[in-house]
Protein backbone atom coordinates (compact mmCIF):
# COMPACT_ATOMS: atom_id res chain seq x y z
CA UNK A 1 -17.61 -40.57 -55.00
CA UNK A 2 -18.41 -37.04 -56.26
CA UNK A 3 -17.81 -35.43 -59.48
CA UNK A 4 -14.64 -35.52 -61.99
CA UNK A 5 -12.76 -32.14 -62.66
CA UNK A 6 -14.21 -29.84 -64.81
CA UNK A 7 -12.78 -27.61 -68.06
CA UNK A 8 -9.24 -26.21 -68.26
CA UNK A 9 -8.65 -22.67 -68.50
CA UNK A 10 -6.78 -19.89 -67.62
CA UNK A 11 -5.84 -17.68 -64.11
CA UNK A 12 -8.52 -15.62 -62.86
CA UNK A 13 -7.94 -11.91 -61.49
CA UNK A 14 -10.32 -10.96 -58.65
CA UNK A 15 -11.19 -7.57 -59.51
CA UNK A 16 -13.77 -6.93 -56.77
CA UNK A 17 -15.33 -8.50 -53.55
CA UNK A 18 -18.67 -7.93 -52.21
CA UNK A 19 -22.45 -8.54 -51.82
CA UNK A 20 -24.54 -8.06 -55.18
CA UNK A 21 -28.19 -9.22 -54.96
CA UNK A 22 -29.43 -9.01 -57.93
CA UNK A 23 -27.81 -13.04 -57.88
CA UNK A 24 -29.48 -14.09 -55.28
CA UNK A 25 -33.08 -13.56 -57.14
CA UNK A 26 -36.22 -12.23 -55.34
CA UNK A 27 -35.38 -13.86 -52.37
CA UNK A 28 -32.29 -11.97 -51.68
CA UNK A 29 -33.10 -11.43 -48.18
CA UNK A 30 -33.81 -14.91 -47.20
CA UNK A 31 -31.28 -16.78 -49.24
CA UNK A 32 -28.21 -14.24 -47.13
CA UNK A 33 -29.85 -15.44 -43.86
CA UNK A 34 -28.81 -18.79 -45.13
CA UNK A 35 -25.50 -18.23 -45.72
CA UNK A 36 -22.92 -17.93 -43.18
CA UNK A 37 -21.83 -14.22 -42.46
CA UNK A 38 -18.35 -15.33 -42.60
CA UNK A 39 -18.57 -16.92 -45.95
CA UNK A 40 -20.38 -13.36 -47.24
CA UNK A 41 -16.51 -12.15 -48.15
CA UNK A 42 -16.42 -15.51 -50.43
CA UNK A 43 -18.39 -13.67 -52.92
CA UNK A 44 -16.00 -12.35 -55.68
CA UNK A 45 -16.45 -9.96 -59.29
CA UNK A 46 -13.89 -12.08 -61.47
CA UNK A 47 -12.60 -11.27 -64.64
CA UNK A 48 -11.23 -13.98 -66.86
CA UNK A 49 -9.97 -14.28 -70.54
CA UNK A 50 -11.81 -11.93 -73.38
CA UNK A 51 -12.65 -9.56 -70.00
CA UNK A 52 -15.76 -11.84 -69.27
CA UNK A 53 -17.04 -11.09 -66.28
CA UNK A 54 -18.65 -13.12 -63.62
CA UNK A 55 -20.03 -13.01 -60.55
CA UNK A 56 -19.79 -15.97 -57.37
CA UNK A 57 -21.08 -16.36 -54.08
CA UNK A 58 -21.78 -19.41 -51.64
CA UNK A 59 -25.01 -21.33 -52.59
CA UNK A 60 -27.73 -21.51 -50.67
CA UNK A 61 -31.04 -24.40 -50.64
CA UNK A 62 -33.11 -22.23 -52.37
CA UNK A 63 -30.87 -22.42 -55.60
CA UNK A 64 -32.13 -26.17 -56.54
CA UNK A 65 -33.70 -23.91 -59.49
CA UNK A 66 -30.53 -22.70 -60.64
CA UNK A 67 -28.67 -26.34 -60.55
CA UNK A 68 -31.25 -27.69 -62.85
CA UNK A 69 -30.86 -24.94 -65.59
CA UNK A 70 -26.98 -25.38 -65.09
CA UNK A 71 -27.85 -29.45 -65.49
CA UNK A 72 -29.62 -28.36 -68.93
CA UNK A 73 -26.53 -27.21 -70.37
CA UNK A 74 -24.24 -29.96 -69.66
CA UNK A 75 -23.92 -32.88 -72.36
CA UNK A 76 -24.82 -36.70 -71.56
CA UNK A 77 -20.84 -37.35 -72.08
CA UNK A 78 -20.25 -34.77 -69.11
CA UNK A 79 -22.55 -35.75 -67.18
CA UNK A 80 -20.81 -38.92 -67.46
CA UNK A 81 -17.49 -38.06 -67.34
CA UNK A 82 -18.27 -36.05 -63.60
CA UNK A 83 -20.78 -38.74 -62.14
CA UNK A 84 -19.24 -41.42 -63.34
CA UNK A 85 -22.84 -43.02 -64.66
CA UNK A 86 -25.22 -42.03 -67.33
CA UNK A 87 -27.83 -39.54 -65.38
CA UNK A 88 -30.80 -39.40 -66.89
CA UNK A 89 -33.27 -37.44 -64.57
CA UNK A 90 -32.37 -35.48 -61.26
CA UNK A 91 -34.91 -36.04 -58.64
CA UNK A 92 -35.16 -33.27 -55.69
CA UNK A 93 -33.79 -35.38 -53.68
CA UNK A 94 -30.44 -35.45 -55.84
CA UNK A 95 -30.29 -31.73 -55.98
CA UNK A 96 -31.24 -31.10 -52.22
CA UNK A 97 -27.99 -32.56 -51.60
CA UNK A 98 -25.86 -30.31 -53.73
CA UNK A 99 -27.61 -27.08 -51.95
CA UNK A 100 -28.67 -28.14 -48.62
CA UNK A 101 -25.32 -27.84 -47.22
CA UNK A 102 -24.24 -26.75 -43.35
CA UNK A 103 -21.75 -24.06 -44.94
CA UNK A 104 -19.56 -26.12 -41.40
CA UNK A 105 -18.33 -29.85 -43.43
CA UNK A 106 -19.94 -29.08 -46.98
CA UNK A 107 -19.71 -25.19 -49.04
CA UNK A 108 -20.71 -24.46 -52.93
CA UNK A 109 -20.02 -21.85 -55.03
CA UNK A 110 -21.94 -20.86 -57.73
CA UNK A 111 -21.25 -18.94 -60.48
CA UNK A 112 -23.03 -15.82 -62.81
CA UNK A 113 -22.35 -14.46 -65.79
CA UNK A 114 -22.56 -10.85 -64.94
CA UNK A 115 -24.43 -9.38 -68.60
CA UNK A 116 -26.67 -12.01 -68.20
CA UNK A 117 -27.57 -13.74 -64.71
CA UNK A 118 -26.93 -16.93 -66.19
CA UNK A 119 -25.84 -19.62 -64.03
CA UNK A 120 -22.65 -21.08 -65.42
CA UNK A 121 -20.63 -23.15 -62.94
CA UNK A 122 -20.90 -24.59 -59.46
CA UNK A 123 -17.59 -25.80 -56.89
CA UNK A 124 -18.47 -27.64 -53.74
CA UNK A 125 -16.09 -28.70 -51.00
CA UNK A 126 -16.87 -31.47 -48.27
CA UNK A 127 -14.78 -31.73 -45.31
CA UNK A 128 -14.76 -34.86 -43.06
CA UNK A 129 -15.34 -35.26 -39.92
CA UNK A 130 -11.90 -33.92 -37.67
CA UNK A 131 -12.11 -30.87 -40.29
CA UNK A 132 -8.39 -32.11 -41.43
CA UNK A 133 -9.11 -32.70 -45.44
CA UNK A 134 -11.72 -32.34 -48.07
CA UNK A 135 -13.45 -33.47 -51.37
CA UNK A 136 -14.37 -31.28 -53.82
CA UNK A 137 -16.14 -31.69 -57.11
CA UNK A 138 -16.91 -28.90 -60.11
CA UNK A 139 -19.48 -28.88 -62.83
CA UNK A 140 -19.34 -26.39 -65.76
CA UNK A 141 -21.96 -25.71 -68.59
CA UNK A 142 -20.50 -27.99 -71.58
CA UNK A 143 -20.72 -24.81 -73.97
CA UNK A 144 -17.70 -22.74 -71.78
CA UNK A 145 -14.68 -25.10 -72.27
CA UNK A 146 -11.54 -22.84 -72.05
CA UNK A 147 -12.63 -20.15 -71.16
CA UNK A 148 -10.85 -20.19 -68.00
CA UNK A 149 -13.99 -20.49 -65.45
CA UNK A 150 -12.93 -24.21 -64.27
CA UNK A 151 -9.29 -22.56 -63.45
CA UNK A 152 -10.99 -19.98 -61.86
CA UNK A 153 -13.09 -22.11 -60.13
CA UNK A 154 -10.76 -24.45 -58.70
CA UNK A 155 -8.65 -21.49 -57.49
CA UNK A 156 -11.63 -20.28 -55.52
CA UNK A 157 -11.72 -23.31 -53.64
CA UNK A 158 -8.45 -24.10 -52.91
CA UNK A 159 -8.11 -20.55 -51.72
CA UNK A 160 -11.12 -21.47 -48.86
CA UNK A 161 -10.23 -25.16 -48.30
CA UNK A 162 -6.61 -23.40 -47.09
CA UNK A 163 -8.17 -20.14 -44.83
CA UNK A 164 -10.34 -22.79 -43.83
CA UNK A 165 -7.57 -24.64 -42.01
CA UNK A 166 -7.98 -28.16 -44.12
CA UNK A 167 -4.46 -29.63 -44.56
CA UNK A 168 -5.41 -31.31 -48.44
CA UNK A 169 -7.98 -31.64 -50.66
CA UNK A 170 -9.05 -34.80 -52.89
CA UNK A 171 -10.65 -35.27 -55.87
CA UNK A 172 -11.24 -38.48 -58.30
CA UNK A 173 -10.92 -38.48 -61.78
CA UNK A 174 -11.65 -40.59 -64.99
CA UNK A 175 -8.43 -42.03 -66.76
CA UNK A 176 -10.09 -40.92 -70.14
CA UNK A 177 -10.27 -37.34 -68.90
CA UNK A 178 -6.83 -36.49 -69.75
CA UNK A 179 -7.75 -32.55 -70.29
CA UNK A 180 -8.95 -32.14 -66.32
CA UNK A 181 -6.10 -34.52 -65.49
CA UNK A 182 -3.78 -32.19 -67.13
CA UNK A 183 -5.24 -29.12 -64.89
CA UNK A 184 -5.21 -30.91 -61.86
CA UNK A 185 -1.55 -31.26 -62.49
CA UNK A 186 -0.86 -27.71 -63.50
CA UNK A 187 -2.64 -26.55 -60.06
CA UNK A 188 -0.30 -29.16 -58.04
CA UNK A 189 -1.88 -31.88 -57.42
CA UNK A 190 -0.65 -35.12 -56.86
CA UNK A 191 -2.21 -37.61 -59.43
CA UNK A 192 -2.17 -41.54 -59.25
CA UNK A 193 -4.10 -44.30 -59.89
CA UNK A 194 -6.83 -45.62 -57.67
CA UNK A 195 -5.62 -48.44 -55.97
CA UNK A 196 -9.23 -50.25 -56.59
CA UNK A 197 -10.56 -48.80 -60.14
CA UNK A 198 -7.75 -48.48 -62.59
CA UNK A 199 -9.74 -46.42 -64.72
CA UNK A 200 -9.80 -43.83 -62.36
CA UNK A 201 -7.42 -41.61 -60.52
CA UNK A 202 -7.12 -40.35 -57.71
CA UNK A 203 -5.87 -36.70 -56.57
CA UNK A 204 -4.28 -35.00 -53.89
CA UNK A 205 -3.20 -31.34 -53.55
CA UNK A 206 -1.33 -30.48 -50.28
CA UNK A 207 -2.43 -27.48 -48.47
């Protein structure tokens, strides 16, 4: 089980595409080698509501620093509401597994706030085994509900999961989250409840 769906918002409009390195830290050079050359044209210059502007690109293992600060900013009751538990500490071990990833079965995005550098969102997708569907999971500071960068986020990924040749994507939800629900349902997804946990659903976009 991964994490619920994260704040509502509005469309995004990619304004730009392209490398910038001042987001990758001092360690520009060795966080690219990292990342697949073919996922370099997944970074994108958004601009969403208010003209805020943000930056994303593909994570890499050496942003477990940047996770943490992003865990900072996120409230106990959405913590909950995306792990489904009350987290109280996040070992390395936890966050090696939402950076480590092949960039093959398992990609993150992570998102900047371009006046600042501040890490505001991250979007991962995990693919199974044939490469036929995914899971994906989203986690937003708690301070930037509706300001469109869940929307935007979600966009970004379903844009991949399909040029990546997956045929759907899956997600679980909690019952009590009726704000993501309503997104998930506004981007076309399918929505029901889990067959096994009827306070949680489960959903299903079509590719």
């Amino acid at each position: 089980m991964l994490f619920s769906m994260s704040h509502t918002g509005h469309r995004s409009i990619v304004v730009e595409e392209g490398s910038h390195c001042r987001f990758f830290g001092a360690g520009c050079g060795a966080v690219m080698s990292m990342v697949r050359l073919s996922d370099l044209g997944w970074q994108r210059h958004l601009v969403l509501r208010n003209g805020w502007r943000i930056f994303v690109r593909p994570t890499s293992p050496d942003d477990e620093p940047l996770i943490r600060d992003l865990l900072r900013h996120v409230s106990k009751e959405d913590l909950r509401l995306r792990f489904f538990d009350s987290i109280k500490e996040f070992p390395h071990q936890f966050i090696a597994k939402l950076t480590a990833l092949d960039g093959l079965r398992a990609i993150a995005f992570v998102a900047f706030d371009e006046a600042n550098n501040e890490t505001l969102g991250v979007v991962w997708l995990y693919s199974d085994s044939i490469h036929e569907t995914g899971e994906y999971a989203i986690l937003l500071r708690s301070d930037l509900k509706g300001r469109g960068l869940g929307w935007a986020l979600m966009q970004l990924i379903i844009e991949y999961a399909k040029s990546d040749g997956l045929s759907r994507i899956d997600g679980q939800i909690l019952q009590e989250n009726a704000v993501m629900l309503k997104m998930c349902r506004e981007l076309g997804f399918k929505v029901v409840t889990d067959a096994e946990d009827r306070g949680v659903c489960d959903v299903t976009l079509t590719l």
